[in-house]
PDB file of N, CA and C in Angstrom:
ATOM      1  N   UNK A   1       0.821  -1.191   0.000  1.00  0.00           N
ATOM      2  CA  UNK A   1       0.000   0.000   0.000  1.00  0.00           C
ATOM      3  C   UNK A   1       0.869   1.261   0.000  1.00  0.00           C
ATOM      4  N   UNK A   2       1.952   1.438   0.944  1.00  0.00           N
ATOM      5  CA  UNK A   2       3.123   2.593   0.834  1.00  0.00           C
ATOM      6  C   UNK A   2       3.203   2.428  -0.689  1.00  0.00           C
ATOM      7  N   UNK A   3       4.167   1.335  -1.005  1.00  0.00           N
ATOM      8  CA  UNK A   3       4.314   1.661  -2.884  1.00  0.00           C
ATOM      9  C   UNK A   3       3.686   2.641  -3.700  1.00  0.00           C
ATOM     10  N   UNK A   4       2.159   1.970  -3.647  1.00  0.00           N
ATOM     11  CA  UNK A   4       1.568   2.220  -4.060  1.00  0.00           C
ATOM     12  C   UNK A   4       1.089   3.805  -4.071  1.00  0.00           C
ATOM     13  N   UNK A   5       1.241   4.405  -2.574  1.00  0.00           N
ATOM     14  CA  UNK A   5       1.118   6.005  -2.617  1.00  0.00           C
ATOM     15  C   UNK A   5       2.017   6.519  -2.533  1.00  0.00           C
ATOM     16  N   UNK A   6       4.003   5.882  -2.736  1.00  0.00           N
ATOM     17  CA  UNK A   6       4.752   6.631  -3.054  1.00  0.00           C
ATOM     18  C   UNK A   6       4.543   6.716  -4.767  1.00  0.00           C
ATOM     19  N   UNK A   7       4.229   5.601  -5.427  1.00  0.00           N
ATOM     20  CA  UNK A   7       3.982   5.431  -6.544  1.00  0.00           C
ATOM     21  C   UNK A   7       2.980   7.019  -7.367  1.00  0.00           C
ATOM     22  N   UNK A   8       1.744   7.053  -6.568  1.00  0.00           N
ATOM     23  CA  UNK A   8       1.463   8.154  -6.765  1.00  0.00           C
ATOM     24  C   UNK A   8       1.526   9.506  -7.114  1.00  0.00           C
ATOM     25  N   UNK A   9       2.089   9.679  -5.853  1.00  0.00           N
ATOM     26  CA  UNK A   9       3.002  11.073  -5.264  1.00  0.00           C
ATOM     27  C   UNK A   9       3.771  11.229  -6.251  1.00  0.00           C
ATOM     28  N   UNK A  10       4.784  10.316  -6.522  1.00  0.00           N
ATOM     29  CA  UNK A  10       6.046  10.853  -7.627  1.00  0.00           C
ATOM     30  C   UNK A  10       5.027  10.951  -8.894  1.00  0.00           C
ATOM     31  N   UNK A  11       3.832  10.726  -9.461  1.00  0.00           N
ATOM     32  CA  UNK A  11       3.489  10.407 -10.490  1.00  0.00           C
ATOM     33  C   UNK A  11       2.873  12.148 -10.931  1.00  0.00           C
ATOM     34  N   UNK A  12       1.713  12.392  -9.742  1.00  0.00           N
ATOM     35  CA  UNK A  12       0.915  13.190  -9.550  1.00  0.00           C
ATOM     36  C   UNK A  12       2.512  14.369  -9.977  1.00  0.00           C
ATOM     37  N   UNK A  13       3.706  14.690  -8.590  1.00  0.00           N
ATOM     38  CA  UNK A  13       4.298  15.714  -8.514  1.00  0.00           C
ATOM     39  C   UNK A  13       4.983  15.822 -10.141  1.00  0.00           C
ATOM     40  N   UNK A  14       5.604  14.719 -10.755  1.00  0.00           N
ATOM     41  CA  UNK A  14       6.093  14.838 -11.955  1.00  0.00           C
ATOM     42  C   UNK A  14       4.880  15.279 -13.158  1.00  0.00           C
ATOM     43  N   UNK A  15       3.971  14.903 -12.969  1.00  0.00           N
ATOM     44  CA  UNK A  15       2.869  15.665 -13.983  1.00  0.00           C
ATOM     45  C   UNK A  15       3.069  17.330 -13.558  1.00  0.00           C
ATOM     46  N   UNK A  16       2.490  17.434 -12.463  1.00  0.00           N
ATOM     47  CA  UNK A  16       2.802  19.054 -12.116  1.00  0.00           C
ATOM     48  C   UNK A  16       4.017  20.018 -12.557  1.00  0.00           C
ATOM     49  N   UNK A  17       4.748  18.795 -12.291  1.00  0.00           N
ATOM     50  CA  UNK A  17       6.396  19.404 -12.832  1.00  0.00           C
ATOM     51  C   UNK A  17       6.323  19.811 -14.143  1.00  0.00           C
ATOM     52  N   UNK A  18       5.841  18.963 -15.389  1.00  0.00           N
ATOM     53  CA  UNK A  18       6.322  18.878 -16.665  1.00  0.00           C
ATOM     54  C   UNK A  18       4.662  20.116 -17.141  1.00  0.00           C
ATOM     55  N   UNK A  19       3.925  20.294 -16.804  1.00  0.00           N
ATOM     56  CA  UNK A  19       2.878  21.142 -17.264  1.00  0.00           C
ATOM     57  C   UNK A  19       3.193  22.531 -17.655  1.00  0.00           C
ATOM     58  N   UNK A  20       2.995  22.483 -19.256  1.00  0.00           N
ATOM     59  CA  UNK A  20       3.225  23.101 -19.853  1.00  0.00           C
ATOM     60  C   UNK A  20       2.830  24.674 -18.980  1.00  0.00           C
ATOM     61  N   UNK A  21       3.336  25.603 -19.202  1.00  0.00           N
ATOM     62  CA  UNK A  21       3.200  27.075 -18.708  1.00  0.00           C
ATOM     63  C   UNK A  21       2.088  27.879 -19.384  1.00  0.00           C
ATOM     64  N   UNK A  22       0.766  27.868 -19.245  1.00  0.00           N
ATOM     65  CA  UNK A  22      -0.018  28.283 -20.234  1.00  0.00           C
ATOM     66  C   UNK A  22      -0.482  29.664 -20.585  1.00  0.00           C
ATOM     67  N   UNK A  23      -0.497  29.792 -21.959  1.00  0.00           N
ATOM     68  CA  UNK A  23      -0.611  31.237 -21.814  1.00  0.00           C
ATOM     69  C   UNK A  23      -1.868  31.796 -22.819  1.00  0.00           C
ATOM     70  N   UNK A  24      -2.526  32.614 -22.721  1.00  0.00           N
ATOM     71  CA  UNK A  24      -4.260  33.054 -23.223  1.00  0.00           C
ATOM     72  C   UNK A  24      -3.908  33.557 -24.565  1.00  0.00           C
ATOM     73  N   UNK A  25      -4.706  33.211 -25.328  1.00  0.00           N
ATOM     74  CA  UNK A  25      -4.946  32.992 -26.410  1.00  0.00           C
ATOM     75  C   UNK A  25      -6.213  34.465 -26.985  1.00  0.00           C
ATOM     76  N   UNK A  26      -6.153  34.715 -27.731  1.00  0.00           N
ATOM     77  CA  UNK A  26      -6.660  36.149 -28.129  1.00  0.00           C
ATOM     78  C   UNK A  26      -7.420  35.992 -29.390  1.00  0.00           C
ATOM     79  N   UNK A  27      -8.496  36.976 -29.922  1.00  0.00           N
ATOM     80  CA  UNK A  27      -8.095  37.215 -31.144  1.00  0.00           C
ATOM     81  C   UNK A  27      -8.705  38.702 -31.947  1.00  0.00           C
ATOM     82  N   UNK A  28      -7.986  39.109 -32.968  1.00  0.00           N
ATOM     83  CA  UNK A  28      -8.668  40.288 -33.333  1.00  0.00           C
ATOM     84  C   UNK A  28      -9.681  40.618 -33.882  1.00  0.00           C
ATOM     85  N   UNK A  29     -10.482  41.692 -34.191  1.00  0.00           N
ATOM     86  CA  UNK A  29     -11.625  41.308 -35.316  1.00  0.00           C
ATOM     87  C   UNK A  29     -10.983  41.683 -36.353  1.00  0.00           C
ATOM     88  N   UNK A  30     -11.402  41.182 -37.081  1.00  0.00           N
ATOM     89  CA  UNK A  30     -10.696  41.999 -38.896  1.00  0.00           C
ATOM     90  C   UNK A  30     -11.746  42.564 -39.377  1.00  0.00           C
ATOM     91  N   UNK A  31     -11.428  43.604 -39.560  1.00  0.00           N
ATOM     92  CA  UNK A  31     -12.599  44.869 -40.207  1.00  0.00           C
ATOM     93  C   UNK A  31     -12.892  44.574 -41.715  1.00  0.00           C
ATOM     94  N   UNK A  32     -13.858  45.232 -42.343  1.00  0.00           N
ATOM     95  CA  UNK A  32     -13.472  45.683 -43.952  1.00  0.00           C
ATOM     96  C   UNK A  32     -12.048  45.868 -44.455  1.00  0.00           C
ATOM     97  N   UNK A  33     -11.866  44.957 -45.618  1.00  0.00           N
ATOM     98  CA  UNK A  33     -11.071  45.022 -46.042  1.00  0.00           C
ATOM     99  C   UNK A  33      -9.828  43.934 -46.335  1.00  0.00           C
ATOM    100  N   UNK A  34     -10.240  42.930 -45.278  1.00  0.00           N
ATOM    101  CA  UNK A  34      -8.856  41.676 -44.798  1.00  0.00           C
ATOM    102  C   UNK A  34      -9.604  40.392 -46.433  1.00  0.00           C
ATOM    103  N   UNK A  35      -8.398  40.281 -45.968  1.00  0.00           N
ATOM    104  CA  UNK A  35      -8.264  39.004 -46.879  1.00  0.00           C
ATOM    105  C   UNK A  35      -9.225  37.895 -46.820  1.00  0.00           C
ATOM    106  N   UNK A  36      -9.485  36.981 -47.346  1.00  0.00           N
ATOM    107  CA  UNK A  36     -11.080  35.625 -47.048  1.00  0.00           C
ATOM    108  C   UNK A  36     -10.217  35.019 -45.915  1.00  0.00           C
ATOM    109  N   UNK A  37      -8.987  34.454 -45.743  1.00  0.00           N
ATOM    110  CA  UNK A  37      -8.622  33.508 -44.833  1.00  0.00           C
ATOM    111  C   UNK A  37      -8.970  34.363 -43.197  1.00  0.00           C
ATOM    112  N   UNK A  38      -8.972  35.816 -43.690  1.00  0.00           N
ATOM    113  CA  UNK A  38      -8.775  36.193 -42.095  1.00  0.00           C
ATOM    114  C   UNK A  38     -10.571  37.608 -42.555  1.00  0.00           C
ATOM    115  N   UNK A  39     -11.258  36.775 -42.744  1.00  0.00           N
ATOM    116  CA  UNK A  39     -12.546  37.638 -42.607  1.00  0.00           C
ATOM    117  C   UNK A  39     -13.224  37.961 -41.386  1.00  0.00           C
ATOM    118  N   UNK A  40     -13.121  37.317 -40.383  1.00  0.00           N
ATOM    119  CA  UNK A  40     -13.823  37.569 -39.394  1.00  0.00           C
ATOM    120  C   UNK A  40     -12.872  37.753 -38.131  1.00  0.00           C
ATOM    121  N   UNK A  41     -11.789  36.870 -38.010  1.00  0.00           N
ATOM    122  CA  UNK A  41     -11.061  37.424 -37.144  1.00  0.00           C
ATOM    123  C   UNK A  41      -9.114  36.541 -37.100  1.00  0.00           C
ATOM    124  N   UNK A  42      -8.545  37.205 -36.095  1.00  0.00           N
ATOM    125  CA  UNK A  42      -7.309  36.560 -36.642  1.00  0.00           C
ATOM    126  C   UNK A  42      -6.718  35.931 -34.898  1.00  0.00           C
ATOM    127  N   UNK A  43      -6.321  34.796 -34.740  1.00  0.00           N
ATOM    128  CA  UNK A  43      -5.764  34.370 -33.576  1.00  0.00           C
ATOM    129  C   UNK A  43      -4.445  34.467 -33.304  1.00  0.00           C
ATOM    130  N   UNK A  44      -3.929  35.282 -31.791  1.00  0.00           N
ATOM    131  CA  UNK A  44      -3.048  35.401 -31.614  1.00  0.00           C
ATOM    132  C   UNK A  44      -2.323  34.556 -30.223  1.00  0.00           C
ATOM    133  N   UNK A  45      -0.941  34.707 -29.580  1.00  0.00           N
ATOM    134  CA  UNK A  45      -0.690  33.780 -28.417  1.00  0.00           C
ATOM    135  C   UNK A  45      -0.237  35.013 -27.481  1.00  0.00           C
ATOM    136  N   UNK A  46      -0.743  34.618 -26.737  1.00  0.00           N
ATOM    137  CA  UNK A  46      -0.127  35.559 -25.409  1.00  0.00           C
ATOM    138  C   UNK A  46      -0.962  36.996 -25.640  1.00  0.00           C
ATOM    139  N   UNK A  47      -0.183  38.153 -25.183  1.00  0.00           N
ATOM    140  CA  UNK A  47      -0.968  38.981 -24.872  1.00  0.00           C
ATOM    141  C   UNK A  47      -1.213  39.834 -25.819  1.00  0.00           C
ATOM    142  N   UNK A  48      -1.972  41.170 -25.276  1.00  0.00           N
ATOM    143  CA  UNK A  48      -2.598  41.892 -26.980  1.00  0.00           C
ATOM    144  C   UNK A  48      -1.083  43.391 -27.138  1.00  0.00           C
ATOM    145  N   UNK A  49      -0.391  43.133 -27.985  1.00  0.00           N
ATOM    146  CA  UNK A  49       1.064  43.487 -28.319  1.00  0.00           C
ATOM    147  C   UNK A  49       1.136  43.772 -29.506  1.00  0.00           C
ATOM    148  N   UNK A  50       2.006  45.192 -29.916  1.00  0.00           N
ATOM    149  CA  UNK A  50       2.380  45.564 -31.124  1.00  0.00           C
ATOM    150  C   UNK A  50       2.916  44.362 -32.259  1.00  0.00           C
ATOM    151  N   UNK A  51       3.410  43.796 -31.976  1.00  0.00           N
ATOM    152  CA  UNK A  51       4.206  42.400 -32.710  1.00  0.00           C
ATOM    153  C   UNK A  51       3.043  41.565 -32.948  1.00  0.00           C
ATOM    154  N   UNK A  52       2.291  41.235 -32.024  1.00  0.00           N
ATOM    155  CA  UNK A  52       1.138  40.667 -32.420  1.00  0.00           C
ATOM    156  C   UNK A  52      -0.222  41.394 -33.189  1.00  0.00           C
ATOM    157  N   UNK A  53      -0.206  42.113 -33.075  1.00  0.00           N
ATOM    158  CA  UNK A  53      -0.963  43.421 -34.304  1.00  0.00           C
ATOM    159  C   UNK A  53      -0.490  43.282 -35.416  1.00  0.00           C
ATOM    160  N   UNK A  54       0.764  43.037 -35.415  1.00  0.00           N
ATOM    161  CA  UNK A  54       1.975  43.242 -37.042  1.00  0.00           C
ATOM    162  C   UNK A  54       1.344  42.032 -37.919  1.00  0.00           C
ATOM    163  N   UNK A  55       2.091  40.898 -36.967  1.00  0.00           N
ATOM    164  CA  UNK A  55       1.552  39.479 -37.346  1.00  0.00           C
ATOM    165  C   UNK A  55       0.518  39.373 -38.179  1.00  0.00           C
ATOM    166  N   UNK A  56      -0.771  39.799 -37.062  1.00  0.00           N
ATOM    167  CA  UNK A  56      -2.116  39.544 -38.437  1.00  0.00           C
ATOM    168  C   UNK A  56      -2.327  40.053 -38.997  1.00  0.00           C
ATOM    169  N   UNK A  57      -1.778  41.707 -39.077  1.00  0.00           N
ATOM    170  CA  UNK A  57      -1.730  42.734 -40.748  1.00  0.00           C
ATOM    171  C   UNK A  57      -1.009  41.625 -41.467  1.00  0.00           C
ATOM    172  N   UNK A  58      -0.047  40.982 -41.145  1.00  0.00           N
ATOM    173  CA  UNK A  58       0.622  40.416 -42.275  1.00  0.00           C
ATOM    174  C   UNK A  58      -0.394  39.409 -43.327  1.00  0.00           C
ATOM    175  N   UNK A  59      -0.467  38.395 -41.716  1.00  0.00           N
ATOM    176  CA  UNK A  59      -1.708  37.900 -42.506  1.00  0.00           C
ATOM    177  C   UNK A  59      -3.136  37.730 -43.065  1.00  0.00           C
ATOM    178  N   UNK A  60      -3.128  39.219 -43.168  1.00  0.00           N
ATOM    179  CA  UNK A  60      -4.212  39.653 -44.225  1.00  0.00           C
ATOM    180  C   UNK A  60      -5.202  40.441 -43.158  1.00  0.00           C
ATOM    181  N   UNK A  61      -5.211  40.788 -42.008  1.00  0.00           N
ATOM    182  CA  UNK A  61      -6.127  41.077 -41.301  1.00  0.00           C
ATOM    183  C   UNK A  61      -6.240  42.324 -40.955  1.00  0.00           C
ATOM    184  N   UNK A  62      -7.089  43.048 -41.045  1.00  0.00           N
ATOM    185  CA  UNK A  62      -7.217  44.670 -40.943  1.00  0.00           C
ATOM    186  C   UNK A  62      -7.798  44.907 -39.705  1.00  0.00           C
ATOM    187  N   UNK A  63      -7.082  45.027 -38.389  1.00  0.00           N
ATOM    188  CA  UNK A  63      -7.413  45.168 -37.172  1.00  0.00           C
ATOM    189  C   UNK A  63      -8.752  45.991 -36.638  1.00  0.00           C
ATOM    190  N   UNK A  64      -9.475  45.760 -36.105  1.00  0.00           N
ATOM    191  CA  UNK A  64     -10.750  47.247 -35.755  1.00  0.00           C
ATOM    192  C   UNK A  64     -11.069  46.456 -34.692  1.00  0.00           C
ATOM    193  N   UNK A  65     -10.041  45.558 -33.605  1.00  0.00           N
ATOM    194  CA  UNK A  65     -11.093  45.494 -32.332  1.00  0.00           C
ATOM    195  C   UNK A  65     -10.509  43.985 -31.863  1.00  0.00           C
ATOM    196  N   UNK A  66     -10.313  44.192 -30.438  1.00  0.00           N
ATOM    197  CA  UNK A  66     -10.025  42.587 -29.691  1.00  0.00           C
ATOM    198  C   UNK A  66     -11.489  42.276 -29.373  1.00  0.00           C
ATOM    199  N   UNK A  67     -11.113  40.490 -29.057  1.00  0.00           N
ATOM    200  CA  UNK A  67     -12.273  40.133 -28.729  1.00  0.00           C
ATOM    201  C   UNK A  67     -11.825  38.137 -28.134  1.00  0.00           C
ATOM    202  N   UNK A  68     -12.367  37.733 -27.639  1.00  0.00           N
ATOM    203  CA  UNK A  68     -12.376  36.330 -27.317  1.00  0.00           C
ATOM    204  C   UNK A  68     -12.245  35.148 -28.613  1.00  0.00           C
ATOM    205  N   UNK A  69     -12.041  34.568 -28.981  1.00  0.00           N
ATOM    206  CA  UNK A  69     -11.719  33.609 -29.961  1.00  0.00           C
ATOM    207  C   UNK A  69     -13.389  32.794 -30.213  1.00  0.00           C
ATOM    208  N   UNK A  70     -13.881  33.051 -31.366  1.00  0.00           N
ATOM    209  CA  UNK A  70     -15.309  32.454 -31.401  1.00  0.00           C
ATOM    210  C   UNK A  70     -15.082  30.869 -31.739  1.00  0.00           C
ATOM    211  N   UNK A  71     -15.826  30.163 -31.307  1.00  0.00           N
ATOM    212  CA  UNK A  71     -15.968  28.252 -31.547  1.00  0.00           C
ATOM    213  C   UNK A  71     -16.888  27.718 -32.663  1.00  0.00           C
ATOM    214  N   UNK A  72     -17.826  28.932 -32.783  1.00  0.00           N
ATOM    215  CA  UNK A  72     -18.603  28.386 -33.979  1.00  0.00           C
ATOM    216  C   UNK A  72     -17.770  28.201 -35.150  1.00  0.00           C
ATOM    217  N   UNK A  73     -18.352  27.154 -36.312  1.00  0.00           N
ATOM    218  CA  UNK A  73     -17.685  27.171 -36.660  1.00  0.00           C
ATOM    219  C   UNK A  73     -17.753  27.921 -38.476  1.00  0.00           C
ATOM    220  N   UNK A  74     -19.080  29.020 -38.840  1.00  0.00           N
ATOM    221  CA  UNK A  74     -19.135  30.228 -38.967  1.00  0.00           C
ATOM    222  C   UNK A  74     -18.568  31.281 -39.187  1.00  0.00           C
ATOM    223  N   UNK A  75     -17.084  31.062 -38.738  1.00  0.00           N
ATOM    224  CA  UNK A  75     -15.891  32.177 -39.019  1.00  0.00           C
ATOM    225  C   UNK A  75     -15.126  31.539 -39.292  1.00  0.00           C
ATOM    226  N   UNK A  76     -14.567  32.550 -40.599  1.00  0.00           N
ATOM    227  CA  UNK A  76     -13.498  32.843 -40.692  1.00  0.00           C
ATOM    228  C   UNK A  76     -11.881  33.161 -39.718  1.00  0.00           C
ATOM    229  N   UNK A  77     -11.261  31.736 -38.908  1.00  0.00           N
ATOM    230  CA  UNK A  77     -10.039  32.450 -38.609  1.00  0.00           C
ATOM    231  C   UNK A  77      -8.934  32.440 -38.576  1.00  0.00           C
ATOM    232  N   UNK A  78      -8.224  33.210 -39.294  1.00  0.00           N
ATOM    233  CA  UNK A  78      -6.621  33.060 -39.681  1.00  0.00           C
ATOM    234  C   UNK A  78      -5.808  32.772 -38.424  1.00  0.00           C
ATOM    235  N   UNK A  79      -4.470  32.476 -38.624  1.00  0.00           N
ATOM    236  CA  UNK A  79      -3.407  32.303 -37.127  1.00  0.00           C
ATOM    237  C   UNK A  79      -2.409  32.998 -37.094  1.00  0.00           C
ATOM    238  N   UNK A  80      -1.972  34.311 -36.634  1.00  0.00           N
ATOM    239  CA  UNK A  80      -0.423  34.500 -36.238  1.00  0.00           C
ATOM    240  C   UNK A  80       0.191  34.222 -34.970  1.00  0.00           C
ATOM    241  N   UNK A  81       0.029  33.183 -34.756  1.00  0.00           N
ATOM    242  CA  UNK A  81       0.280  32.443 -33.395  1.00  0.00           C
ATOM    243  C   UNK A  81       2.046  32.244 -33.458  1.00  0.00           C
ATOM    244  N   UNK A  82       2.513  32.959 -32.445  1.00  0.00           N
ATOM    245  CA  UNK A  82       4.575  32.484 -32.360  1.00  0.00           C
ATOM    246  C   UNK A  82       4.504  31.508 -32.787  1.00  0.00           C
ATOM    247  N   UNK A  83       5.724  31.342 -33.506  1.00  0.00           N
ATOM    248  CA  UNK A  83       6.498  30.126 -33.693  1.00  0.00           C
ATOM    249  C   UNK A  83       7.792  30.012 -33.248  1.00  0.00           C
ATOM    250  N   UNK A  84       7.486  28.799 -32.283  1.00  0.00           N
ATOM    251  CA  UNK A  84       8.571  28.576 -31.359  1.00  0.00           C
ATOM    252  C   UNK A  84       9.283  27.195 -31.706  1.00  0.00           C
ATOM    253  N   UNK A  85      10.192  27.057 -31.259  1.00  0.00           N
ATOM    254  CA  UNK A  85      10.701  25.945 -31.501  1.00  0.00           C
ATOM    255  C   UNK A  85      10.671  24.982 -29.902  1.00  0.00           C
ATOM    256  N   UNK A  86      11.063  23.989 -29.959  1.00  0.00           N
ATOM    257  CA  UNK A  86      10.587  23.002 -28.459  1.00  0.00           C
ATOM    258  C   UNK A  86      11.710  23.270 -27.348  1.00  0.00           C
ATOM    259  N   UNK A  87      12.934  23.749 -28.238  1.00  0.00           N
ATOM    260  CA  UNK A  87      13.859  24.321 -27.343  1.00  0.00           C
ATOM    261  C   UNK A  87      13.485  25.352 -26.395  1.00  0.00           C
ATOM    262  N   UNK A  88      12.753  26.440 -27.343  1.00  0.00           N
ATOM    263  CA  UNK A  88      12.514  27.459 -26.768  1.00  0.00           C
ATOM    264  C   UNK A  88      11.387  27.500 -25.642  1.00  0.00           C
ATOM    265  N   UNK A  89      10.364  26.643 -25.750  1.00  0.00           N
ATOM    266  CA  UNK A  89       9.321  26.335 -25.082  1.00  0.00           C
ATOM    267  C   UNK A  89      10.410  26.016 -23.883  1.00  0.00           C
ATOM    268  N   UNK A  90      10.885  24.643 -24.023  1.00  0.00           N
ATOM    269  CA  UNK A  90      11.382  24.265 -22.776  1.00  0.00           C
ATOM    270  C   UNK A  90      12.047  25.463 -21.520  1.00  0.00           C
ATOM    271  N   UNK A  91      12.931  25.986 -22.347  1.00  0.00           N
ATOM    272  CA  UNK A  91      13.785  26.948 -21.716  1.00  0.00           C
ATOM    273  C   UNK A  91      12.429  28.099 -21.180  1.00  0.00           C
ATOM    274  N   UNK A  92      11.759  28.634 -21.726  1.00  0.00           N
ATOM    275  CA  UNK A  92      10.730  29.738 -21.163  1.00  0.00           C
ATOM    276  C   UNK A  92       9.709  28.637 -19.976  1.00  0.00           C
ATOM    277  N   UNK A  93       9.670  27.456 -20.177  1.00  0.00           N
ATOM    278  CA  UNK A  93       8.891  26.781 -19.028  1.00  0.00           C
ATOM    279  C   UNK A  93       9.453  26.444 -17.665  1.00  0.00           C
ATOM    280  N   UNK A  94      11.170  26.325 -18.419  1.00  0.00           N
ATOM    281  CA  UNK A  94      12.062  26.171 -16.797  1.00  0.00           C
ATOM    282  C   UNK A  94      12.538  27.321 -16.603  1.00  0.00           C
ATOM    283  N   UNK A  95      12.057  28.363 -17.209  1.00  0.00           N
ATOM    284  CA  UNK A  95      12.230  29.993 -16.389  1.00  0.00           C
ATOM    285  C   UNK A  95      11.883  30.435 -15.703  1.00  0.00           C
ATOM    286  N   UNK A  96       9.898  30.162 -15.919  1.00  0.00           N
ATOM    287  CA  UNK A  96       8.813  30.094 -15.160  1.00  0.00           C
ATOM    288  C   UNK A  96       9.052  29.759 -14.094  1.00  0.00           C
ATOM    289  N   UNK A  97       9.402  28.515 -14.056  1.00  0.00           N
ATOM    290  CA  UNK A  97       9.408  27.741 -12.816  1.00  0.00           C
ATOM    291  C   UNK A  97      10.261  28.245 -11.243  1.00  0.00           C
ATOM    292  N   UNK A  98      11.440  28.643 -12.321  1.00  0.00           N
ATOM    293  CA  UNK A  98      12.643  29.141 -11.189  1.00  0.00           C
ATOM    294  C   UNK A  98      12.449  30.236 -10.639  1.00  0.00           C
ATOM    295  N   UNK A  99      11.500  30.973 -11.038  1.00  0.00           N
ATOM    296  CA  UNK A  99      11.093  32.153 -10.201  1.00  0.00           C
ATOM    297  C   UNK A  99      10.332  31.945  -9.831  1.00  0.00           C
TER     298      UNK A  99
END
């Protein structure tokens, strides 16, 4: 029975350990004017940021307004979501942590 709830413990604490660092998800509206892929709105990662404004002008999206990410599936929505590599993830998750 010990085993069994040291078994646990290390199982439970190592899940906790390895959990990804999560971060909110956004997206813009695209006004008149954006491209078909990004007609209704454009998804971004993390927070609402000049770089992330850039992003979905790039990809086709003519900014006029934040808003929550819609589920229907009714829209139109493009992605300028970072691209990270797994290195980089790792290293920004054991950054997190250490502080």
């Amino acid at each position: 029975m010990r085993r069994t709830l040291l078994l646990l413990a290390i199982l439970f604490t190592g899940t906790i350990m390895w959990t990804p660092a999560l971060s909110a998800d956004g997206c813009y509206i695209c006004g008149s004017g954006s491209t078909d892929a990004c007609r209704d709105y454009c998804r971004y990662s993390g927070s609402d940021t000049f770089d992330n404004r850039k992003k979905c002008e790039k990809a086709g999206c003519k900014v006029s307004g934040t808003a929550s990410c819609p589920t229907a599936v009714n829209y139109k929505v493009c992605n300028a979501l970072q691209e990270r590599s797994i290195s980089e993830m790792l290293l920004a998750h054991f950054q997190v942590r250490v502080q």
